[in-house]
Protein backbone atom coordinates (compact mmCIF):
# COMPACT_ATOMS: atom_id res chain seq x y z
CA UNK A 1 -20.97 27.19 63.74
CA UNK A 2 -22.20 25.01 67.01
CA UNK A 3 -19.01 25.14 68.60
CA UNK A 4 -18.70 28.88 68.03
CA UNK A 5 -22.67 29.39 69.64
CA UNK A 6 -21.71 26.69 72.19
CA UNK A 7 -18.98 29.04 73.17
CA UNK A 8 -21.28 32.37 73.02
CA UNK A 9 -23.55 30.28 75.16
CA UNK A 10 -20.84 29.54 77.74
CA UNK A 11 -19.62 32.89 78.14
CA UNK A 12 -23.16 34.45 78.80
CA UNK A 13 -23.64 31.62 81.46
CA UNK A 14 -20.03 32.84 83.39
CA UNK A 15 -20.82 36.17 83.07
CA UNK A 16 -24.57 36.34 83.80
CA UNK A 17 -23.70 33.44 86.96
CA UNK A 18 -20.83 36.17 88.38
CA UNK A 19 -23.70 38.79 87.87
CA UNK A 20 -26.15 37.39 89.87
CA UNK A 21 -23.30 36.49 92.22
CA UNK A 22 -22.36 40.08 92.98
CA UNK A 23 -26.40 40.97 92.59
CA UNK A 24 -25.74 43.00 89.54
CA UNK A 25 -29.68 42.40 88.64
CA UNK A 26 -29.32 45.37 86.53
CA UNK A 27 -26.37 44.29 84.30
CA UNK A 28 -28.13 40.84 84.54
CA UNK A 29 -31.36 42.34 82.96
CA UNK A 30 -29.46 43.85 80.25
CA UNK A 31 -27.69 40.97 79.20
CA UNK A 32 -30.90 38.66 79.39
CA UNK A 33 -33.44 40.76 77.38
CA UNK A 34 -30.73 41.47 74.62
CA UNK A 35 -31.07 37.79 73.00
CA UNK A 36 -33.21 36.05 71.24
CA UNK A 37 -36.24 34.58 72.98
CA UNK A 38 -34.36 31.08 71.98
CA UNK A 39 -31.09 31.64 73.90
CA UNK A 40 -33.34 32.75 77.18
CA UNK A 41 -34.83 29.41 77.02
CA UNK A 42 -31.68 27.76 76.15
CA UNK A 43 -29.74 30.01 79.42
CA UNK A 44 -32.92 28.88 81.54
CA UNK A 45 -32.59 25.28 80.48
CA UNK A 46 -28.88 25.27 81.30
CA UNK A 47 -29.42 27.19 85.37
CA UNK A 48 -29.85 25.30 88.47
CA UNK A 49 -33.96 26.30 89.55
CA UNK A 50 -32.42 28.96 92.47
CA UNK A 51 -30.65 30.83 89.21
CA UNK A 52 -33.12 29.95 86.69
CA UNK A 53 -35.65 31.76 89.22
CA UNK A 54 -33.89 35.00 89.23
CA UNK A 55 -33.13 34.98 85.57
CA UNK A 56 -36.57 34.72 84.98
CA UNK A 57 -37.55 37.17 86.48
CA UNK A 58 -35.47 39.78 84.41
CA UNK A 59 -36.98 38.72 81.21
CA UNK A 60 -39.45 41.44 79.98
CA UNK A 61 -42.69 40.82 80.10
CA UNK A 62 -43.31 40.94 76.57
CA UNK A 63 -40.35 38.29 75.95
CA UNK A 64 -42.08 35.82 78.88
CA UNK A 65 -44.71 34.81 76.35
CA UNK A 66 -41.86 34.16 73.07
CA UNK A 67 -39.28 32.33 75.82
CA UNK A 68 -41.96 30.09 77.37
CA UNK A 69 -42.85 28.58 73.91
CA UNK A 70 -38.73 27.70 73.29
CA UNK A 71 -38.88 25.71 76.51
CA UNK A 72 -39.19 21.91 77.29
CA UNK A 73 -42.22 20.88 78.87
CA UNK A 74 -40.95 20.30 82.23
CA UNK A 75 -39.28 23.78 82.69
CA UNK A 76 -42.22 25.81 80.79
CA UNK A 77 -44.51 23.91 83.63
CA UNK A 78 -42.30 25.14 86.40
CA UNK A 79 -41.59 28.20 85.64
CA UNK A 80 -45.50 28.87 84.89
CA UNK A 81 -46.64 27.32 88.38
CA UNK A 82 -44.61 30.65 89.96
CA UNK A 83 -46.36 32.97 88.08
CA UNK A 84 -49.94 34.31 88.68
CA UNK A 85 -53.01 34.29 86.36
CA UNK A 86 -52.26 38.18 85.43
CA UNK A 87 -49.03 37.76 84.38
CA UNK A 88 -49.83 34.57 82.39
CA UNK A 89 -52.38 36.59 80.37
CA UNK A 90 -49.97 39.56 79.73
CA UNK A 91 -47.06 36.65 78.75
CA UNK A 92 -49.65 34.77 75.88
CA UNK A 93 -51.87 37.52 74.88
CA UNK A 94 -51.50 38.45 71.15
CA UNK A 95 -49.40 35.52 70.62
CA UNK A 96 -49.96 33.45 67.58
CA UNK A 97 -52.30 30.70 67.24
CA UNK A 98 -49.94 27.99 66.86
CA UNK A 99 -47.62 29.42 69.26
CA UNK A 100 -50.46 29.71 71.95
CA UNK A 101 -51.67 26.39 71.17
CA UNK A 102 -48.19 24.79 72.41
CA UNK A 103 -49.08 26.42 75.74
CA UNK A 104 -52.57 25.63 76.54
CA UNK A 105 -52.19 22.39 78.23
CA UNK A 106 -49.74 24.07 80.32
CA UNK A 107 -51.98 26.95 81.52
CA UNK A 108 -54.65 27.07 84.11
CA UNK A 109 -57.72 26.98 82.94
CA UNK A 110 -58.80 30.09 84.47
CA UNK A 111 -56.11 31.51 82.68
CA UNK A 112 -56.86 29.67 79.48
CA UNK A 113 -60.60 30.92 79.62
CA UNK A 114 -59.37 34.33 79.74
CA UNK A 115 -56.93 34.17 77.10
CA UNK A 116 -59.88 32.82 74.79
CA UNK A 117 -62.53 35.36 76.38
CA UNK A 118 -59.55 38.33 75.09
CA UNK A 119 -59.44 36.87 71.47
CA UNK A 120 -61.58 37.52 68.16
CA UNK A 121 -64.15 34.85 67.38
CA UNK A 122 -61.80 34.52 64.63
CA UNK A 123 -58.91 33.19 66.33
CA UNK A 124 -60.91 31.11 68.88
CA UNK A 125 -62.04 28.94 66.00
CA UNK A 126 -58.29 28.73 64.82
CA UNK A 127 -56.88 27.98 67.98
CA UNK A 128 -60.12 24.80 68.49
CA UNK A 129 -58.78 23.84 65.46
CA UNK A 130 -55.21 23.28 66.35
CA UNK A 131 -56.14 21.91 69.37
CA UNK A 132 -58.32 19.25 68.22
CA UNK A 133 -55.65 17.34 66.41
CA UNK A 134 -52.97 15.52 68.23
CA UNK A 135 -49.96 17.42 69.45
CA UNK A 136 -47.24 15.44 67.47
CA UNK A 137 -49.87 15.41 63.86
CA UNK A 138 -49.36 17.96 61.35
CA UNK A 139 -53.18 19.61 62.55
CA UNK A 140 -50.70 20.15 65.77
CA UNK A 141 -47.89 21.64 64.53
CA UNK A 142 -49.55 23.46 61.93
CA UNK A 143 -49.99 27.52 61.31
CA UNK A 144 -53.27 28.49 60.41
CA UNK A 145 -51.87 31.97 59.32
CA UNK A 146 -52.43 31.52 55.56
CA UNK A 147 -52.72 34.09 52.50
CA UNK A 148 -55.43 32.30 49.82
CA UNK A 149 -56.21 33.66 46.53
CA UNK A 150 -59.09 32.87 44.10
CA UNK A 151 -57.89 31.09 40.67
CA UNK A 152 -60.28 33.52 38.83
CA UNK A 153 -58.53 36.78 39.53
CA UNK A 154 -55.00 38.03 37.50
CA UNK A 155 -51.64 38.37 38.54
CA UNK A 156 -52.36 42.43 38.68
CA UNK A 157 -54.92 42.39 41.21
CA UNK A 158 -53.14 39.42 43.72
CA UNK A 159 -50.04 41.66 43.24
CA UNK A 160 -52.17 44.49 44.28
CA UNK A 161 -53.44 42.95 47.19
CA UNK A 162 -49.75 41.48 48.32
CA UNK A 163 -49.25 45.38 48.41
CA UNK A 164 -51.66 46.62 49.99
CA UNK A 165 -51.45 43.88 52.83
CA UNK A 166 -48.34 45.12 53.26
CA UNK A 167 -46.51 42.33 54.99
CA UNK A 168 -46.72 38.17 54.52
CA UNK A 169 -46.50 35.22 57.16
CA UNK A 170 -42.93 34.31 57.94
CA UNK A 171 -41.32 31.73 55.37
CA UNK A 172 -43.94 32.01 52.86
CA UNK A 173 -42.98 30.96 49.42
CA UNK A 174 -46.16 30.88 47.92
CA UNK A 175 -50.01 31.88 47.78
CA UNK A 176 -52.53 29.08 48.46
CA UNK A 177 -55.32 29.21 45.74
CA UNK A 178 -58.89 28.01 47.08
CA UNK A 179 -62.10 28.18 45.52
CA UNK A 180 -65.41 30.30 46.66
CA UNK A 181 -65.84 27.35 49.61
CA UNK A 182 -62.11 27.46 50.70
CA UNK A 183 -61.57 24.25 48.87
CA UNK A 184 -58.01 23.59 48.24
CA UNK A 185 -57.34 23.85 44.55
CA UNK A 186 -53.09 24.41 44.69
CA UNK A 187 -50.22 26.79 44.91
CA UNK A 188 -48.63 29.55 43.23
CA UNK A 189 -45.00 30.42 44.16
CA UNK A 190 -44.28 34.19 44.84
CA UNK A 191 -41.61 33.71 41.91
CA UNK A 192 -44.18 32.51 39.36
CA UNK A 193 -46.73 35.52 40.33
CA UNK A 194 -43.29 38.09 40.02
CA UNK A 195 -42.49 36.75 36.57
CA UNK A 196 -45.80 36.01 35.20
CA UNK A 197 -47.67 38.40 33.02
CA UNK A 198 -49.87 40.98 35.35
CA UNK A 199 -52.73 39.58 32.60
CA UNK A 200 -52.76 36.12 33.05
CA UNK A 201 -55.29 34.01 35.74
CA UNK A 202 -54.59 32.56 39.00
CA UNK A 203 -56.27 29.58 38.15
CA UNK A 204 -53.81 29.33 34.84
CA UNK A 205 -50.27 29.06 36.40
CA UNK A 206 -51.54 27.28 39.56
CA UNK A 207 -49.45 24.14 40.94
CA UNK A 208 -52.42 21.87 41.20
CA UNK A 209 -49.98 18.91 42.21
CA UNK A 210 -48.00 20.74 45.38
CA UNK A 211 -48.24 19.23 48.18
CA UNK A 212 -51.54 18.83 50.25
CA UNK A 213 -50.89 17.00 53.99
CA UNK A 214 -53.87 15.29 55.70
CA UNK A 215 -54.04 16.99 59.73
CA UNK A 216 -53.87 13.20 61.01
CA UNK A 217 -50.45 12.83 59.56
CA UNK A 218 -47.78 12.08 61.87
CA UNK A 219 -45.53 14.80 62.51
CA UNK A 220 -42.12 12.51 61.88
CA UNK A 221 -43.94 11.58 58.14
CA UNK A 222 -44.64 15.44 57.59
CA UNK A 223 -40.69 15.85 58.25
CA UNK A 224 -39.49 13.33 56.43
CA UNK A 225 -42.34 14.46 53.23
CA UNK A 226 -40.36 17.68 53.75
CA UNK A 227 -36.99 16.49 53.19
CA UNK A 228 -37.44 14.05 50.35
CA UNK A 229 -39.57 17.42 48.33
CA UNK A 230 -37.10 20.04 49.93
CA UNK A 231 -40.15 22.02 50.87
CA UNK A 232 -40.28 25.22 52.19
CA UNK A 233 -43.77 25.29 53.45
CA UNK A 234 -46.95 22.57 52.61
CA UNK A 235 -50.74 23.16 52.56
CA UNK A 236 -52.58 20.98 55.42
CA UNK A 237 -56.16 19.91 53.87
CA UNK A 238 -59.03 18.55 55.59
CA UNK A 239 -60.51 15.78 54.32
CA UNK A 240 -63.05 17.98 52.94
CA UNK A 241 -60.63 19.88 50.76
CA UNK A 242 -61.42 22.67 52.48
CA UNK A 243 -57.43 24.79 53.21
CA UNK A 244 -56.42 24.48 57.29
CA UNK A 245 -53.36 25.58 57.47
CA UNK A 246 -50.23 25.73 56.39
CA UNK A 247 -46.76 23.60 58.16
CA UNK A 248 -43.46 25.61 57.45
CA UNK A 249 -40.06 24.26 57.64
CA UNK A 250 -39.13 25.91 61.07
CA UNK A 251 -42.24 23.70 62.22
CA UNK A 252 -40.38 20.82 61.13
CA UNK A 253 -36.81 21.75 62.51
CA UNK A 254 -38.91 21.72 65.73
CA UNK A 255 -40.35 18.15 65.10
CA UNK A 256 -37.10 16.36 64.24
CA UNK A 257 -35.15 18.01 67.21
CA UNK A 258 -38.01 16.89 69.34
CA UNK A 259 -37.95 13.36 67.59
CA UNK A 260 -33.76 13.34 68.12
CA UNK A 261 -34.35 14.08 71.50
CA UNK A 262 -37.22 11.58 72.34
CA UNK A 263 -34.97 8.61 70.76
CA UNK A 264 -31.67 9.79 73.26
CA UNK A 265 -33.53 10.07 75.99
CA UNK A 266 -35.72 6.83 75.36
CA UNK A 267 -32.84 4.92 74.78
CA UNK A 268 -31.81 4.87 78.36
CA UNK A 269 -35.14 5.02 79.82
CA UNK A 270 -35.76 8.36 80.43
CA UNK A 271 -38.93 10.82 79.82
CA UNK A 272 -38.63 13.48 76.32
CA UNK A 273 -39.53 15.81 78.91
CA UNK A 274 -36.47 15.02 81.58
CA UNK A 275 -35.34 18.47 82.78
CA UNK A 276 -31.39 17.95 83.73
CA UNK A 277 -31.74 20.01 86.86
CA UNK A 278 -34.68 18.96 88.08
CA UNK A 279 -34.82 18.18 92.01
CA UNK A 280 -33.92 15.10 93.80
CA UNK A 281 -37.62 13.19 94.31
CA UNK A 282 -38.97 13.55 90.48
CA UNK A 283 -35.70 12.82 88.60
CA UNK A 284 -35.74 9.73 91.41
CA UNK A 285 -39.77 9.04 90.31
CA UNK A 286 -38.45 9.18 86.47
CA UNK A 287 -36.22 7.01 86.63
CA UNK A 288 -37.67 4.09 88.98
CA UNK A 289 -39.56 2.26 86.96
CA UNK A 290 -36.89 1.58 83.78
CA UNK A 291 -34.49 0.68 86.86
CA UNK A 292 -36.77 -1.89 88.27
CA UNK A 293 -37.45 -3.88 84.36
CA UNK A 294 -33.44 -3.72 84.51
CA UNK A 295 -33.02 -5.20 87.67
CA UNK A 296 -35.81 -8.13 86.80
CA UNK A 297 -33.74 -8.68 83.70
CA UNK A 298 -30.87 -8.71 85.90
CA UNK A 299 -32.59 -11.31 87.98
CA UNK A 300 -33.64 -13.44 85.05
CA UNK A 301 -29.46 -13.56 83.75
CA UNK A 302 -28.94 -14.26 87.29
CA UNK A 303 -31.12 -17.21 87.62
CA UNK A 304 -30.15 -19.04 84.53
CA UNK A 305 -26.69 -18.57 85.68
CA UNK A 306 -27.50 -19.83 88.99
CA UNK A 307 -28.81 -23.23 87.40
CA UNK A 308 -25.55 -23.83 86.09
CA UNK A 309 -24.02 -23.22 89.47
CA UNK A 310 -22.51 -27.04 89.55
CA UNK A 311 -21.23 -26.68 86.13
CA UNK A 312 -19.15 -23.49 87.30
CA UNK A 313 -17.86 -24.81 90.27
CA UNK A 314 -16.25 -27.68 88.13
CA UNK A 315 -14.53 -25.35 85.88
CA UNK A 316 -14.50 -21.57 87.38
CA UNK A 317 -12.42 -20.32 84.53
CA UNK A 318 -16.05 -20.37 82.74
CA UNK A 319 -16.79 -17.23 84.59
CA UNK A 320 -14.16 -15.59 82.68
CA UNK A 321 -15.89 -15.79 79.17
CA UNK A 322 -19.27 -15.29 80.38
CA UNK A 323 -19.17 -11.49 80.37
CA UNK A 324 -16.70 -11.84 77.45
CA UNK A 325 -19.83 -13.70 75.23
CA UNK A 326 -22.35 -11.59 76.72
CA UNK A 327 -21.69 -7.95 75.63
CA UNK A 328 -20.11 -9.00 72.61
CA UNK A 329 -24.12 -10.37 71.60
CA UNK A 330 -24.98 -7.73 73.43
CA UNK A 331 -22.84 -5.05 70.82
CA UNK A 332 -24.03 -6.94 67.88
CA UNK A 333 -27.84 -7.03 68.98
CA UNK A 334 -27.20 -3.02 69.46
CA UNK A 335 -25.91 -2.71 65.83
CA UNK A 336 -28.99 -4.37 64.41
CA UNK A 337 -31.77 -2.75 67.03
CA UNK A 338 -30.21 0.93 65.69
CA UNK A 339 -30.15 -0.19 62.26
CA UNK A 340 -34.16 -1.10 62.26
CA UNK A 341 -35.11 1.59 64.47
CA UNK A 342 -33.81 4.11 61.97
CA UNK A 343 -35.32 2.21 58.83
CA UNK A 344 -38.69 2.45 61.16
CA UNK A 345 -38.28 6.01 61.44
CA UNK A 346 -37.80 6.71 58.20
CA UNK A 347 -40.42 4.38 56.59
CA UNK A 348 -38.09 2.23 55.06
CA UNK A 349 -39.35 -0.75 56.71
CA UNK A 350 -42.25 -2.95 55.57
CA UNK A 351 -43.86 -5.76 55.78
CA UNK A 352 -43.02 -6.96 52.61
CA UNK A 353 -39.37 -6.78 53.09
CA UNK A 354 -39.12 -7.75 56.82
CA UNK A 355 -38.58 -11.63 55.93
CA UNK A 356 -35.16 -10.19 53.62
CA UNK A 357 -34.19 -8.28 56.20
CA UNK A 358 -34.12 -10.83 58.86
CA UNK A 359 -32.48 -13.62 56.99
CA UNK A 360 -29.90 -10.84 55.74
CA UNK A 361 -29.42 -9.94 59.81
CA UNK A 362 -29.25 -13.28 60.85
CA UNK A 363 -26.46 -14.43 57.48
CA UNK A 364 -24.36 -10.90 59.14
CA UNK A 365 -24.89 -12.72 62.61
CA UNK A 366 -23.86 -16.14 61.36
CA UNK A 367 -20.26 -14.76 59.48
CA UNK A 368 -19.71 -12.11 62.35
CA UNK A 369 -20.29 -15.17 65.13
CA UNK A 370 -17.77 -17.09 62.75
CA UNK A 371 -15.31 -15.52 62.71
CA UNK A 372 -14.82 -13.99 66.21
CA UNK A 373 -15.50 -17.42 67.36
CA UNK A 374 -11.87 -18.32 65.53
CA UNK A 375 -10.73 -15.38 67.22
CA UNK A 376 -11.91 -16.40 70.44
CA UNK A 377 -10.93 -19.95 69.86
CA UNK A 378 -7.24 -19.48 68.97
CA UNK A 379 -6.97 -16.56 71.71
CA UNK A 380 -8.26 -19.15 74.10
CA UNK A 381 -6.07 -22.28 72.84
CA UNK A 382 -2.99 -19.55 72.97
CA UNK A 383 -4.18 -18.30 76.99
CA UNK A 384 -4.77 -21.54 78.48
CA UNK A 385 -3.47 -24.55 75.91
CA UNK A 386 -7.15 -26.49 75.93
CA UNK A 387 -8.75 -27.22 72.64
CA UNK A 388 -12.40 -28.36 74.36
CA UNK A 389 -12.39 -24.94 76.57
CA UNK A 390 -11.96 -23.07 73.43
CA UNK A 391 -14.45 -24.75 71.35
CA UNK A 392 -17.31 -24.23 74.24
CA UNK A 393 -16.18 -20.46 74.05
CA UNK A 394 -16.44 -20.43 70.33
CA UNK A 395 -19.40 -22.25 70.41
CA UNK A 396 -21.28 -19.87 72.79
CA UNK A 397 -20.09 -16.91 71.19
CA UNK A 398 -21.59 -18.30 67.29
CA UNK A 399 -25.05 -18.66 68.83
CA UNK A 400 -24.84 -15.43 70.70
CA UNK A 401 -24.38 -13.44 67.72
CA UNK A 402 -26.94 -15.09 65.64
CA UNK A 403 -29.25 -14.91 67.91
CA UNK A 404 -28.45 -11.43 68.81
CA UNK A 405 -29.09 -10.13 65.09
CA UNK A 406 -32.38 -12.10 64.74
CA UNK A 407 -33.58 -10.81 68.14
CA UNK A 408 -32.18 -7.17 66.92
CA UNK A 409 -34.53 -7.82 64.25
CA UNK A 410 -37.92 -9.12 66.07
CA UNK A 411 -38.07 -6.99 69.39
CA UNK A 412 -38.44 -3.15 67.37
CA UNK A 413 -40.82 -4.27 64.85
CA UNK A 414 -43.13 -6.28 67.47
CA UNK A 415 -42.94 -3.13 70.11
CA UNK A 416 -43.66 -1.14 67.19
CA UNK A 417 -46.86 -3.74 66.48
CA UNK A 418 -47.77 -3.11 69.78
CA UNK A 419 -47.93 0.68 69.38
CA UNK A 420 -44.59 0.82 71.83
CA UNK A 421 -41.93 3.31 71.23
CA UNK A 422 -39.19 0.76 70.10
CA UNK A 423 -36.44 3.22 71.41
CA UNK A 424 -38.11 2.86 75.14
CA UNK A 425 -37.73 -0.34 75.70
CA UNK A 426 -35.50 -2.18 73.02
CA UNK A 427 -32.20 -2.06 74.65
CA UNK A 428 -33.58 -3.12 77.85
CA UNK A 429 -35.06 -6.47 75.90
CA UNK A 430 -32.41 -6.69 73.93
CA UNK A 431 -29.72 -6.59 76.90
CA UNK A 432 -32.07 -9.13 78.61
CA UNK A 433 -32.03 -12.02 75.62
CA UNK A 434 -28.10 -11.75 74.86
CA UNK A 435 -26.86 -12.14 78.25
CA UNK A 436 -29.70 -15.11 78.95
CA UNK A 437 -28.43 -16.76 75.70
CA UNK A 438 -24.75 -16.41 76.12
CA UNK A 439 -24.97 -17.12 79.59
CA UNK A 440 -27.13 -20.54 78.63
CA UNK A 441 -25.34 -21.50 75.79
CA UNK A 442 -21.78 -20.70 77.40
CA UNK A 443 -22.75 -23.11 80.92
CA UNK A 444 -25.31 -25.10 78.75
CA UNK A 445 -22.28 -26.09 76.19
CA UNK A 446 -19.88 -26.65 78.70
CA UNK A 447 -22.15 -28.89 80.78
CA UNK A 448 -21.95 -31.16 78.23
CA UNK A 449 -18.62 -30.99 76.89
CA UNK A 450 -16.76 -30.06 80.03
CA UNK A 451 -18.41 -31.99 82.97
């Protein structure tokens, strides 16, 4: 199914890139406003900014406010610095709340106060609301489009109601029952109120257990509540009681793309909001300061090595093994980093079970460093015929690894203590500490075996 809307994608790109080409705005236009709001952003997101420009400006007007929620941060902000405070209103107005509220911070805030000035007094409260919890908390993400019942009125009369409404929120499953003070009380699916008796009470087939999210939550806890329950959609509650909103599962598609993303991109040092064609000077601004912690690490490895300078000089066949002992800790550190990072994220890890996990990290590291020290031994005995070379290799090579598993273990868990993305900077620290070791233990061993 990817490869086949990869492929879709593609195509639109060649055709829509020869359109422009030729200046075929029209047949441009067409093409542009007859997809989803989702595959503009995804086109605009995939266009150098001359092309992006021009495609941008054949999306109708009334699609601008839909395609400009689909898109990162860093395009969304440049596309919305060339536009001017009239067309910004016309692009947001009548959007909904949670929608709109992904788009504030990006606005102007004389566009912002207009936007708010054009809305009921109804909506301004909702949209505060949103906005006063943390962007990446369920109060952030959630919808405060809800349908709420009382528990004292029948099946009949909701039922009546449902039809005279007319229409529900998107991906609702269920009614939210609340008392006379909005209070949250619990949740009746649509299938219980279609198969219920019209006679029976609200309050009697209610779901007083469903789940209730605080607004503080972390967004990556809401998604991961949402696929151990398999819910559809979740009530958020104030600590009050009183009935906030609601988060739906397309909210949380959202969040663990976003989260996906965030952990790629971290990994080598980049921003979540990275735009691939973004000029010269910021991608160059980006990307300076992870460079510069790389090339002090670089400078550390460099310096230990250059203490052993003597030590290589005597035997210069040393410098063969030392990137040979290196990124082999290196790969094994990796292994254990990705393996905590993802028990992190998913809650797995505590602090009653981080002592068992690093003795059971550092036992891998001990029979992993065993037995590719053999390896390395007997490959080195074979290459060059000299047991005391070989057993400073395999020496060097049994303390990288176990080091590199119990450092694997240490450096997420105390970023994450120190309220640092692990992902950012973990492979950076962890690339630092196996080439220092392997380098020290590689010229350390040697200097007293070999010299």
């Amino acid at each position: 199914m990817n490869e086949v809307r990869q492929a879709r994608k593609d195509d639109h790109l060649q055709v829509l890139r020869a359109a422009l080409g030729q200046g075929a705005l029209r047949t441009a236009h067409r093409m542009v406003n007859a997809l989803h709001p989702a595959e503009i952003a995804a086109l605009l997101e995939s266009l150098p900014p001359a092309q992006r420009e021009l495609v941008w400006e054949c999306v109708d007007p009334d699609l601008e406010g839909d395609v400009l929620v689909e898109l990162s941060d860093s395009v969304r902000a440049s596309l919305i610095r060339g536009m001017d405070a009239e067309e910004l209103v016309a692009a947001v107005g009548g959007m909904d709340v949670d929608d709109l509220a992904d788009l504030v911070a990006d606005l102007p805030e004389a566009v912002t106060q207009q936007v708010l000035r054009s809305m009921d007094q109804r909506d301004q409260e909702r949209l505060r609301t949103v906005l006063s919890y943390p962007e990446d908390s369920a109060g952030g993400v959630m919808n405060t489009d809800t349908v709420s019942v009382r528990p004292d009125v029948t099946v009949e009369v909701v039922l009546r109601y449902l039809r005279m409404r007319g229409e529900l929120p998107e991906r609702t499953d269920g009614l939210f029952v609340v008392d006379r003070n909005d209070r949250y009380l619990g949740m009746v699916p649509l299938t219980r109120l279609l198969t219920e008796s019209p006679d029976r009470l609200v309050g009697e087939i209610l779901e007083p257990e469903a789940p209730r999210i605080d607004p503080n939550t972390p967004a990556h806890e809401v998604a991961q509540l949402f696929e151990d329950l398999d819910l559809v959609s979740a009530a958020v509650v104030g600590p009050d009681g009183r009935l906030l909103g609601r988060i739906t599962v397309d909210d949380v598609v959202d969040v663990i793309r976003e989260e996906a993303d965030r952990s790629v991109l971290s990994m080598a040092g980049l921003q979540d909001a990275e735009d691939v064609f973004a000029g010269v000077l910021p991608s160059v601004r980006r990307r300076l300061p992870w460079l510069a912690v790389s090339l002090a690490a670089a400078f550390a490895s460099g310096s230990v090595v250059h203490s052993f300078e003597g030590t290589i000089q005597a035997a210069a066949i040393l410098a063969a093994f030392m990137p040979i002992v290196a990124s082999m800790g290196g790969i094994a550190g990796t292994q254990t980093v990705t393996l905590i990072i993802r028990g992190l994220a998913l809650g797995q890890i505590q602090r009653d079970n981080v002592r068992w996990l690093l003795l059971k990290e550092i036992g891998v590291g001990a029979l992993n460093g065993l037995v590719w020290a053999l390896v390395i031994c007997a490959v080195t005995v074979a290459w060059l015929g000299t047991w005391r070379l070989a057993a400073v290799a395999a020496a060097a090579m049994l303390v990288n690894l176990l080091a590199a598993t119990g450092i694997g273990v240490v450096i997420p868990l105390a970023l994450r203590r120190m309220r640092v993305d692990p992902a950012l900077g973990a492979g950076v620290l962890l690339t630092t500490c196996t080439d220092i070791i392997g380098f020290a233990s590689l010229l350390g061993i040697a200097t007293l075996v070999l010299i």
